[in-house]
C-alpha atoms as a PDB file:
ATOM      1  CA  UNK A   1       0.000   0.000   0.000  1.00  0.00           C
ATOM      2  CA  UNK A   2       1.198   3.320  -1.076  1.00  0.00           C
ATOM      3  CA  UNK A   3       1.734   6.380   1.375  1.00  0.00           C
ATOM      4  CA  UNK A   4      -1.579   8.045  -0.533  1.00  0.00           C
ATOM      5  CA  UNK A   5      -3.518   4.726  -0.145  1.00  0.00           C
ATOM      6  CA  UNK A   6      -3.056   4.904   3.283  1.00  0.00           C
ATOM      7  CA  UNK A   7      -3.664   7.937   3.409  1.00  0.00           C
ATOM      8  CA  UNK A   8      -7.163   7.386   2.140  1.00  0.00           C
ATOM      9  CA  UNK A   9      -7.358   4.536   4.164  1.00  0.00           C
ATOM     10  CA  UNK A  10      -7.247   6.224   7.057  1.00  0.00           C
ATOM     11  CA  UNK A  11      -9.825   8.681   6.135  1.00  0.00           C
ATOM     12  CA  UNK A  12     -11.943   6.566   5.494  1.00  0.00           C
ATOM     13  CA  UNK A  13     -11.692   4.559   8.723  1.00  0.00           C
ATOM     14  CA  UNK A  14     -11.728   7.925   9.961  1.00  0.00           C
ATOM     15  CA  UNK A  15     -15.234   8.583   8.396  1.00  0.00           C
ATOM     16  CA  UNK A  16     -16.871   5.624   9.360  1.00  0.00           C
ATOM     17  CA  UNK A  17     -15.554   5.366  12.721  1.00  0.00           C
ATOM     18  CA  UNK A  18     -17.119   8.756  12.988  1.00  0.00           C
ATOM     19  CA  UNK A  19     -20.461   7.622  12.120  1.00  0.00           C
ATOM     20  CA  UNK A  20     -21.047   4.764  14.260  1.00  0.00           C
ATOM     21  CA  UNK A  21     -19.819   6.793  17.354  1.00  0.00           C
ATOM     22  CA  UNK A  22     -21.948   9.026  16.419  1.00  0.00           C
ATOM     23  CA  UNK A  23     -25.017   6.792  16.192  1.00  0.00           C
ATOM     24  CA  UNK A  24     -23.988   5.277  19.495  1.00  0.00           C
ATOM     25  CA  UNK A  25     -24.326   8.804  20.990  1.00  0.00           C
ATOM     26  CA  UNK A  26     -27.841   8.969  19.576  1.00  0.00           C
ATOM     27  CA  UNK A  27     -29.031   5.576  20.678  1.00  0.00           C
ATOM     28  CA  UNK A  28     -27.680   6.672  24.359  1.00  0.00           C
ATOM     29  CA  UNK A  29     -29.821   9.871  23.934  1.00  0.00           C
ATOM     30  CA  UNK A  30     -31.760  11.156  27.071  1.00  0.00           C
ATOM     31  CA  UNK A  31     -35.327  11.283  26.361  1.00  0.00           C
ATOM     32  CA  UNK A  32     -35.059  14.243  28.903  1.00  0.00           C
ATOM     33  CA  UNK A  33     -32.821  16.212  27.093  1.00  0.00           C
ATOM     34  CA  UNK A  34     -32.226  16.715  23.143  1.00  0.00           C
ATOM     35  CA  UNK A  35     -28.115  16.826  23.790  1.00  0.00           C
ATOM     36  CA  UNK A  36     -26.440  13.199  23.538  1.00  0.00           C
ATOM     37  CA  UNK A  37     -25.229  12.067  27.184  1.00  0.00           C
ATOM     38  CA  UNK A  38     -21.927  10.948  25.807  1.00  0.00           C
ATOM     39  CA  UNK A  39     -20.474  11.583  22.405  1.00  0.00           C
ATOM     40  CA  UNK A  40     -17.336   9.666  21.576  1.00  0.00           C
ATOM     41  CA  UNK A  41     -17.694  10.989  17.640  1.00  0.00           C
ATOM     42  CA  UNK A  42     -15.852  14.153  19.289  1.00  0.00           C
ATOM     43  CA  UNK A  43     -12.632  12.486  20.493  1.00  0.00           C
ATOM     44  CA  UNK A  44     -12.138  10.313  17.058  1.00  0.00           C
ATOM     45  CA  UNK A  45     -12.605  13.328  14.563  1.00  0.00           C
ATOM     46  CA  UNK A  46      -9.738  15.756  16.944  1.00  0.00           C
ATOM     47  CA  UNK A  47      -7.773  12.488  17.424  1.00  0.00           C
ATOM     48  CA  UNK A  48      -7.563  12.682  13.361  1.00  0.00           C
ATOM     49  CA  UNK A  49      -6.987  16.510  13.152  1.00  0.00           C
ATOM     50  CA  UNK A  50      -4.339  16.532  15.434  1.00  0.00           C
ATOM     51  CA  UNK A  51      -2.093  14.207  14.401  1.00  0.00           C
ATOM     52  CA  UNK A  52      -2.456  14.654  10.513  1.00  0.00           C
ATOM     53  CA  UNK A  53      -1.306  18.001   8.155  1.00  0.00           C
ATOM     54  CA  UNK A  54      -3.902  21.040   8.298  1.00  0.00           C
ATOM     55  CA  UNK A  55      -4.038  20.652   4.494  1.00  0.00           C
ATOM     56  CA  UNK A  56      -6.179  17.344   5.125  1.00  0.00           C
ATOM     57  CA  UNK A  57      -8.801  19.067   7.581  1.00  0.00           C
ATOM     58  CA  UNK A  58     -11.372  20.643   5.401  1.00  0.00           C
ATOM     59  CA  UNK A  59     -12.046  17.449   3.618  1.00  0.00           C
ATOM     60  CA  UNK A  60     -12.645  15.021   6.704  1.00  0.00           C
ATOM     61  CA  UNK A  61     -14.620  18.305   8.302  1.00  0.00           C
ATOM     62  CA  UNK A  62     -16.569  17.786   5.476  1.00  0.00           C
ATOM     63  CA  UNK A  63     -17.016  14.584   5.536  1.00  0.00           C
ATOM     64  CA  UNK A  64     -17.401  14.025   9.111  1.00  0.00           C
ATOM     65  CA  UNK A  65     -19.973  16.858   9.635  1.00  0.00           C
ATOM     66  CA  UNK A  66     -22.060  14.746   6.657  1.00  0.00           C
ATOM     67  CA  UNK A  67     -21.684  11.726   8.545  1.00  0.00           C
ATOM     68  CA  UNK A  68     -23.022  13.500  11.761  1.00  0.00           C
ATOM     69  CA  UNK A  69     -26.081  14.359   9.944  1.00  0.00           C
ATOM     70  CA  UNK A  70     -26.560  10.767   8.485  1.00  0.00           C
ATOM     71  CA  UNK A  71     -26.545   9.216  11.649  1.00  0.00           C
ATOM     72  CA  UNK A  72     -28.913  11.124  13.078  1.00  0.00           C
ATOM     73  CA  UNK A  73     -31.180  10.639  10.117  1.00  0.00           C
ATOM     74  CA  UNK A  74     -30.727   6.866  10.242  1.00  0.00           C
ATOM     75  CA  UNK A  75     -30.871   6.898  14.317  1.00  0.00           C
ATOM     76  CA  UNK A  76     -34.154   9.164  14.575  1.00  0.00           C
ATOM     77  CA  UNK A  77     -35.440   8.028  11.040  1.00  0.00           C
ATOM     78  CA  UNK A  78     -36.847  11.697  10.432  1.00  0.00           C
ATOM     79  CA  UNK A  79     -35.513  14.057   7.591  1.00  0.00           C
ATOM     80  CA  UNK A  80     -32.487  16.199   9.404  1.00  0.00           C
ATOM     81  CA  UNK A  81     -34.173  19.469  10.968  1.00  0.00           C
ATOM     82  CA  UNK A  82     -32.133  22.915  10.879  1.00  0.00           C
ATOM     83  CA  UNK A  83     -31.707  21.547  14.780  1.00  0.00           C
ATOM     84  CA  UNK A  84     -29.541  18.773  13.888  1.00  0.00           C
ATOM     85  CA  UNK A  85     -27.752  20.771  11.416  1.00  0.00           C
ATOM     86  CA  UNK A  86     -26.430  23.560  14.369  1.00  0.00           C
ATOM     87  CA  UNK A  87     -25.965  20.482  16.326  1.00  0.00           C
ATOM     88  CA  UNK A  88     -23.640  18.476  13.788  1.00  0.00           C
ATOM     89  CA  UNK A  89     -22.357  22.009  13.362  1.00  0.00           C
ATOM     90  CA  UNK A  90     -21.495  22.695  16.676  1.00  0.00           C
ATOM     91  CA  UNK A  91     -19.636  19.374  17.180  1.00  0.00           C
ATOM     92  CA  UNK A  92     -17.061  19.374  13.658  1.00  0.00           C
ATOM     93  CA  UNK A  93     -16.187  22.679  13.402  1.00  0.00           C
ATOM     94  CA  UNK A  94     -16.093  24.344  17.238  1.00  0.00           C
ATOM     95  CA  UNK A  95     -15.395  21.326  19.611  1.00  0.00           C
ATOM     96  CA  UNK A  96     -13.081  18.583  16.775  1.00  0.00           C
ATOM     97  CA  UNK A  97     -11.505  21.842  14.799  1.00  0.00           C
ATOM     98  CA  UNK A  98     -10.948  24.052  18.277  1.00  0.00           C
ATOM     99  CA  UNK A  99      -9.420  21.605  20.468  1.00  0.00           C
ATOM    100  CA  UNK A 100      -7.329  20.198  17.759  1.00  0.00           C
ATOM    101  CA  UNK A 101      -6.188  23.657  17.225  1.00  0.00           C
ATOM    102  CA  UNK A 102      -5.414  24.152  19.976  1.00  0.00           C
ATOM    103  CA  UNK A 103      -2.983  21.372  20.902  1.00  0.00           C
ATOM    104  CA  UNK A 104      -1.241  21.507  17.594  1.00  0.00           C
ATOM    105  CA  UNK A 105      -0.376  25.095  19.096  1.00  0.00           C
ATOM    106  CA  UNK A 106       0.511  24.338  22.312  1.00  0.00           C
ATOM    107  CA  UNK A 107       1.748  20.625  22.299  1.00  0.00           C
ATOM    108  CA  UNK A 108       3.270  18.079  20.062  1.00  0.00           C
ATOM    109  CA  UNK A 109       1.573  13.872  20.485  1.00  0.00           C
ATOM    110  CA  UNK A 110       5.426  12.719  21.925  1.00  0.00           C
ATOM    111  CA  UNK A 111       5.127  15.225  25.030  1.00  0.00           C
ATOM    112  CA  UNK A 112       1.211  15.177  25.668  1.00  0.00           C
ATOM    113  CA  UNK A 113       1.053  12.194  27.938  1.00  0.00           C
ATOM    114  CA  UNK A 114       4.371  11.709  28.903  1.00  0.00           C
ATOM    115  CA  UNK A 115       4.498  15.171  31.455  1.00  0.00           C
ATOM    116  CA  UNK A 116       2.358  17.124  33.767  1.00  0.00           C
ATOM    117  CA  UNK A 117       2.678  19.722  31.650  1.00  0.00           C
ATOM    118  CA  UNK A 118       1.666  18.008  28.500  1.00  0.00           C
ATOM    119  CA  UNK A 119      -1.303  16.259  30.379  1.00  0.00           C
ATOM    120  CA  UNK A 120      -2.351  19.328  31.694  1.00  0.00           C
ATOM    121  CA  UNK A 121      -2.739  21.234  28.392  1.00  0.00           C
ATOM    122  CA  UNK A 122      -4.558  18.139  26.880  1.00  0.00           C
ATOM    123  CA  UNK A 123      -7.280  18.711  30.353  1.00  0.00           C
ATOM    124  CA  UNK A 124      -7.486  22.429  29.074  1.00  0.00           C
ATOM    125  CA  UNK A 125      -6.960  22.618  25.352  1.00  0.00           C
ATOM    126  CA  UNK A 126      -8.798  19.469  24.183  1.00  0.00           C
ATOM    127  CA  UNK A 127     -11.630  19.017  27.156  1.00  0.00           C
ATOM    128  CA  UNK A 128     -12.459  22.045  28.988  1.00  0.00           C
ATOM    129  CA  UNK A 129     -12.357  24.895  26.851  1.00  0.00           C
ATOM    130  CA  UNK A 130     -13.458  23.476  22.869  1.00  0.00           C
ATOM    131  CA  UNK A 131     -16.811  22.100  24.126  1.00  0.00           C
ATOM    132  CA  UNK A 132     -17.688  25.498  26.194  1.00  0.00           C
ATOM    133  CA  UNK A 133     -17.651  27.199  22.761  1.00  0.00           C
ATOM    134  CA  UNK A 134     -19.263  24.182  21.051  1.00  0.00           C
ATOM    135  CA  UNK A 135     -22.158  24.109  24.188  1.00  0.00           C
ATOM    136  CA  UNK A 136     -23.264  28.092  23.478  1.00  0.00           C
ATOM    137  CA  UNK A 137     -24.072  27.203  19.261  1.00  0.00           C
ATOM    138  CA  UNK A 138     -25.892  23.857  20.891  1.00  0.00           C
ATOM    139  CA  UNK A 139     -27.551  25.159  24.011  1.00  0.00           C
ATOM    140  CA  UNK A 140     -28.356  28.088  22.619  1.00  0.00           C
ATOM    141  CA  UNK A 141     -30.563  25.848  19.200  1.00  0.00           C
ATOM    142  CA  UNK A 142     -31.827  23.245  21.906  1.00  0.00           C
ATOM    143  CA  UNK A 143     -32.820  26.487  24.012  1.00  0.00           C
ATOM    144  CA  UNK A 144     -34.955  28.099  21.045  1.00  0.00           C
ATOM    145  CA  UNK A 145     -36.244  25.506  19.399  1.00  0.00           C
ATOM    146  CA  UNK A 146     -37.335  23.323  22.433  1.00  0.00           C
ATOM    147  CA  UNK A 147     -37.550  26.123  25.318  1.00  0.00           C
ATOM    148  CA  UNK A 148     -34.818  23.962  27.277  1.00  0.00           C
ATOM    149  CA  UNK A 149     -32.824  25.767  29.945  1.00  0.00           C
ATOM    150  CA  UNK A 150     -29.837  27.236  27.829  1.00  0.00           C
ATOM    151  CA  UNK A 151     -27.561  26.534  31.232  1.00  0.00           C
ATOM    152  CA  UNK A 152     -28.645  23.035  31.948  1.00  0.00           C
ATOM    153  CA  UNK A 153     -28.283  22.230  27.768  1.00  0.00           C
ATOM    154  CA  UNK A 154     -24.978  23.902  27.605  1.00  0.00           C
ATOM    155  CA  UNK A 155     -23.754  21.811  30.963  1.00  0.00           C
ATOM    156  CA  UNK A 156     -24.836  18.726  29.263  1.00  0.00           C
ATOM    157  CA  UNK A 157     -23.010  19.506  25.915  1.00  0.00           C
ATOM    158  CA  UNK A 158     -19.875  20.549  27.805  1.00  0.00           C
ATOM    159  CA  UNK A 159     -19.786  17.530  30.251  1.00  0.00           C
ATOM    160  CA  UNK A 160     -20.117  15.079  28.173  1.00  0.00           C
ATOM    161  CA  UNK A 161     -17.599  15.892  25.127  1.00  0.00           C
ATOM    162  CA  UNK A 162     -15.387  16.985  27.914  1.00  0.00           C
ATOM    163  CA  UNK A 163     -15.981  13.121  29.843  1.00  0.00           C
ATOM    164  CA  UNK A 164     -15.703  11.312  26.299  1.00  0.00           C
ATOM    165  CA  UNK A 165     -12.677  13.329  24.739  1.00  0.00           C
ATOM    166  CA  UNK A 166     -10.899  12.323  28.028  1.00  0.00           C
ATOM    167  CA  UNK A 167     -11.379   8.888  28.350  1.00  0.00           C
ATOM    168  CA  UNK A 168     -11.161   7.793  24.445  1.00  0.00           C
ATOM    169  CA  UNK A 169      -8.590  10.270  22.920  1.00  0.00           C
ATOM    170  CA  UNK A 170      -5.321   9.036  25.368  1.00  0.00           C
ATOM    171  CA  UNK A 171      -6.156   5.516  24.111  1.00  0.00           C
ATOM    172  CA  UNK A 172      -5.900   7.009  20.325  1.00  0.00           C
ATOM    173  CA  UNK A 173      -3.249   8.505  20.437  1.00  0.00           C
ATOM    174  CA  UNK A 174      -1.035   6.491  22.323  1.00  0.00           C
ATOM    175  CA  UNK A 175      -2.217   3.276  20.135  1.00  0.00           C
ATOM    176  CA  UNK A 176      -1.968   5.267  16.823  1.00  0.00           C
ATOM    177  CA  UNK A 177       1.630   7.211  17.884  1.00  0.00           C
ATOM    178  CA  UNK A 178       3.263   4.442  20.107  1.00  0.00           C
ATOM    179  CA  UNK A 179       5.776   1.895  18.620  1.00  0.00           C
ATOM    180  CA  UNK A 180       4.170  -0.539  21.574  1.00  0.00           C
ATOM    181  CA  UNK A 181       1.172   0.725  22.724  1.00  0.00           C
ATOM    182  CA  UNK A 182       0.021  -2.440  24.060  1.00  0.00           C
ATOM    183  CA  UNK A 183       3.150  -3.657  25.555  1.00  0.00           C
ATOM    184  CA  UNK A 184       2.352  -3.127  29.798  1.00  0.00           C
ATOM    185  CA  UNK A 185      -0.658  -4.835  28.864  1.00  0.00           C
ATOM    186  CA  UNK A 186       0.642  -7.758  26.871  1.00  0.00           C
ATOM    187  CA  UNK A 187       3.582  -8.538  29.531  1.00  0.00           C
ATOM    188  CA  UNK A 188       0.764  -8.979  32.834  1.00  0.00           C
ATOM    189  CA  UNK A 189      -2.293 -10.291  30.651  1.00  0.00           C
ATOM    190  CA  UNK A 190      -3.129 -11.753  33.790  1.00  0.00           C
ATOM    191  CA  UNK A 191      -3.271  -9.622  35.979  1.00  0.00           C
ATOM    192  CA  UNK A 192      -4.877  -7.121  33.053  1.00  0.00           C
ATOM    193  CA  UNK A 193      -7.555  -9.572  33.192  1.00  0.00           C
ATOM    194  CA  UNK A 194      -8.109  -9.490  36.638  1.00  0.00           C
ATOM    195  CA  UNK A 195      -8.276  -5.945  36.892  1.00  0.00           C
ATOM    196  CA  UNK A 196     -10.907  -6.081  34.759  1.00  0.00           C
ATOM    197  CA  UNK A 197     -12.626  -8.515  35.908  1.00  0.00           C
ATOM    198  CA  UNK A 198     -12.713  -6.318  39.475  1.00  0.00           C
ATOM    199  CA  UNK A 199     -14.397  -3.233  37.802  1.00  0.00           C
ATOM    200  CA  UNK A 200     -17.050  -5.167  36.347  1.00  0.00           C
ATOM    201  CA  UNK A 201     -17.210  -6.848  39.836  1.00  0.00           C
ATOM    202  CA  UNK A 202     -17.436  -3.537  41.919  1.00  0.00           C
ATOM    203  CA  UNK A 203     -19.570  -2.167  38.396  1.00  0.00           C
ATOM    204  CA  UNK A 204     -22.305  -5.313  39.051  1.00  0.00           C
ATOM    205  CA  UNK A 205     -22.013  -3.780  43.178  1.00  0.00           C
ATOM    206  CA  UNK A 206     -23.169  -0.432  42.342  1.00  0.00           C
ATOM    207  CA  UNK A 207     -26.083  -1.691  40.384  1.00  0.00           C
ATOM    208  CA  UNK A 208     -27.317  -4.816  42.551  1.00  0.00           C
ATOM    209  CA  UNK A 209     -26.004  -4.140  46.056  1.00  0.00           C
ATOM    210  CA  UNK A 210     -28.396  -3.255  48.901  1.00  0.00           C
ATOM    211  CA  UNK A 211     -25.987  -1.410  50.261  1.00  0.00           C
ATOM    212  CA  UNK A 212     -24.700   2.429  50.159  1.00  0.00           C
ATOM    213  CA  UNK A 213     -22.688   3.764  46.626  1.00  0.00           C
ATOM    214  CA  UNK A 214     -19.568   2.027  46.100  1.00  0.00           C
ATOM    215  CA  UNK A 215     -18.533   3.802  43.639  1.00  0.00           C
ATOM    216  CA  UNK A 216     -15.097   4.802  45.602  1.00  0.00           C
ATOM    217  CA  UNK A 217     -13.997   1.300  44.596  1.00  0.00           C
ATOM    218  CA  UNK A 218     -13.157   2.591  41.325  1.00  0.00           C
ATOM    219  CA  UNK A 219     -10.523   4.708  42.791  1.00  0.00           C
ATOM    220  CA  UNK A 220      -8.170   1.350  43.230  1.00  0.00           C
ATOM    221  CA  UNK A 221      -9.037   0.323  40.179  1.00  0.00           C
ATOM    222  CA  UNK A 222      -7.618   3.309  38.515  1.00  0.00           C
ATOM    223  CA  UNK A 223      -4.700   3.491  40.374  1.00  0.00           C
ATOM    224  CA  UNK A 224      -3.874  -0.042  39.813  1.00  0.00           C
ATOM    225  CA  UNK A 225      -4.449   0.325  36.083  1.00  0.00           C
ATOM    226  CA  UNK A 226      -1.803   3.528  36.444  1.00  0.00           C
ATOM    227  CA  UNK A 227       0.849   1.943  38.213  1.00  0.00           C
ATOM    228  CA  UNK A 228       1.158  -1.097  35.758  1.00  0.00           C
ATOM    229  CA  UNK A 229      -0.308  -0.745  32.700  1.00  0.00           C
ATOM    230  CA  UNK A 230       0.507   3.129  31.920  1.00  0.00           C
ATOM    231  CA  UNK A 231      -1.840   5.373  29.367  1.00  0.00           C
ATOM    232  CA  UNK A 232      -3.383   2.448  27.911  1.00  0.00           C
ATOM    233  CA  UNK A 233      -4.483   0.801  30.976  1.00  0.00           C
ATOM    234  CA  UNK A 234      -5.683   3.707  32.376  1.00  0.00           C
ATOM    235  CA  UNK A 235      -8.115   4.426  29.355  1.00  0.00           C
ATOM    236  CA  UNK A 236      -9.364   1.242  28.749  1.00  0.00           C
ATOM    237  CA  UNK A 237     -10.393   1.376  32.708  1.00  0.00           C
ATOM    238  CA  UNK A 238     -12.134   4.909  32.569  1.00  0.00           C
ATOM    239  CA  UNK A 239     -13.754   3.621  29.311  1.00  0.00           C
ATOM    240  CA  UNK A 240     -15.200   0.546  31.132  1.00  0.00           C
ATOM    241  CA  UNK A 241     -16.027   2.180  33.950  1.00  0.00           C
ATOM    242  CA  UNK A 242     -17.844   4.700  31.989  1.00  0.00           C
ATOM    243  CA  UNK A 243     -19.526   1.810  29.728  1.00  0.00           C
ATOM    244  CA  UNK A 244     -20.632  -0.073  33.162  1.00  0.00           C
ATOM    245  CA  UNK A 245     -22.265   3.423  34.746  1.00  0.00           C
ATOM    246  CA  UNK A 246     -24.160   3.724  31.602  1.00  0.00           C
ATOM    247  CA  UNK A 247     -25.156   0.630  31.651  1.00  0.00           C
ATOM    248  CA  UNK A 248     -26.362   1.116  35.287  1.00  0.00           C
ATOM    249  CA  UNK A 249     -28.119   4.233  34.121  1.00  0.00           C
ATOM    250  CA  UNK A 250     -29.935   2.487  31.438  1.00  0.00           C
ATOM    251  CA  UNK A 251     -31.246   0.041  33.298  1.00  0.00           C
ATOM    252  CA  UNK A 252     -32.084   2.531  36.719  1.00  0.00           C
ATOM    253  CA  UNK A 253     -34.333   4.723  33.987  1.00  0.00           C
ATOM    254  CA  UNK A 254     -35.683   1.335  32.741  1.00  0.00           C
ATOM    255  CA  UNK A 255     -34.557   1.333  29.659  1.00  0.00           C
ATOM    256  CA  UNK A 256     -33.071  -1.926  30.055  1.00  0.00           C
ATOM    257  CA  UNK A 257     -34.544  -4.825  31.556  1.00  0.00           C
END
């Protein structure tokens, strides 16, 4: 495969990746609120922008804000409504183009992980401050067109691209820039395994226990996944732990039997 092949390769994965994370965000949909609970579609498309050329961005904006709008039409089933539009808009070119931006600026993919510093500036550039821009266009549509409250909507937006850009972007990064990403993980599968096994154990607590929130046994869990399995381990912990609480959610609204 050629350098361009891949190139297009990538894209493409890029694209589709885009879409289903997307669509997963708009299955997950409160029935509350009109803003997705968790949007991973966020973290994928800046992943992409940040670690490719700026000449390649206005394409996969393109194509990426398209692919927004397609999954919502084939998750909702309903025509796309200006709405979804400003939404779609608010996600691919304020929250993905900002925050990539931004850490191109500031940062470069060898040094964000690997300091305090470079960690740090990921926490700002990437998950606090993109999605309070994105949250005002999205709030602001939600608040007109529904009568939502514009503070509650714009909390919503901002939490969770700030929660899903921080859990699933690390993993990208490091697997995509990392000559052994997997290596801590491959050298204890063991013990990888039993940490895993734990969080779904203290996961199936929080749900079916009797007794008071447990949810501070996640704290070990993370710390574990720290100390011997490095950025890797950590994300694919925070990502389980995220996909268990869901899951809890779902089935505390009743959504899930």
């Amino acid at each position: 495969m050629t350098a361009g092949q891949k190139s297009y390769a990538i894209a493409g994965v890029t694209v589709v990746a885009y879409f289903l994370a997307g669509f997963l965000g708009l299955v997950l949909l409160s029935q509350t609120y009109q803003i997705a609970l968790v949007w991973p579609a966020t973290a994928i498309l800046m992943t992409y922008l940040y670690l490719n050329e700026v000449s390649k961005w206005p394409l996969m904006l393109a194509l990426c804000w398209a692919a927004s709008v397609l999954a919502d039409y084939v998750a909702v089933g309903d025509a796309p409504t200006i709405v979804n539009v400003l939404l779609s808009t608010a996600d691919v070119f304020l929250d993905a183009l900002i925050g990539a931006a931004l850490l191109r600026r500031f940062t470069t993919p060898e040094r964000l992980f690997t300091t305090i510093r470079g960690t740090s500036l990921f926490l700002a550039l990437a998950c606090v401050i993109p999605p309070a821009f994105g949250g005002v266009l999205s709030a602001g549509t939600v608040a007109v067109a529904f009568g939502a409250p514009f503070l509650e909507q714009w909390f919503i937006w901002w939490a969770s691209t700030a929660v899903s850009v921080s859990l699933i972007m690390p993993l990208l990064v490091v697997f995509i820039t990392s000559q052994t990403p997997l290596r801590p993980i491959r050298t204890r599968p063991s013990e990888f395994a039993g940490l895993m096994v734990l969080t779904l154990a203290v996961g199936a607590l929080n749900n079916y226990s009797s007794l008071a929130e447990l949810h501070f046994l996640y704290v070990p869990m993370m710390l574990l996944a720290a100390l011997r399995f490095g950025v890797m381990g950590v994300g694919v912990t925070a990502t389980l732990i995220t996909a268990i609480e869901i899951f809890n959610l779902l089935v505390e609204a009743g959504l899930i039997g």
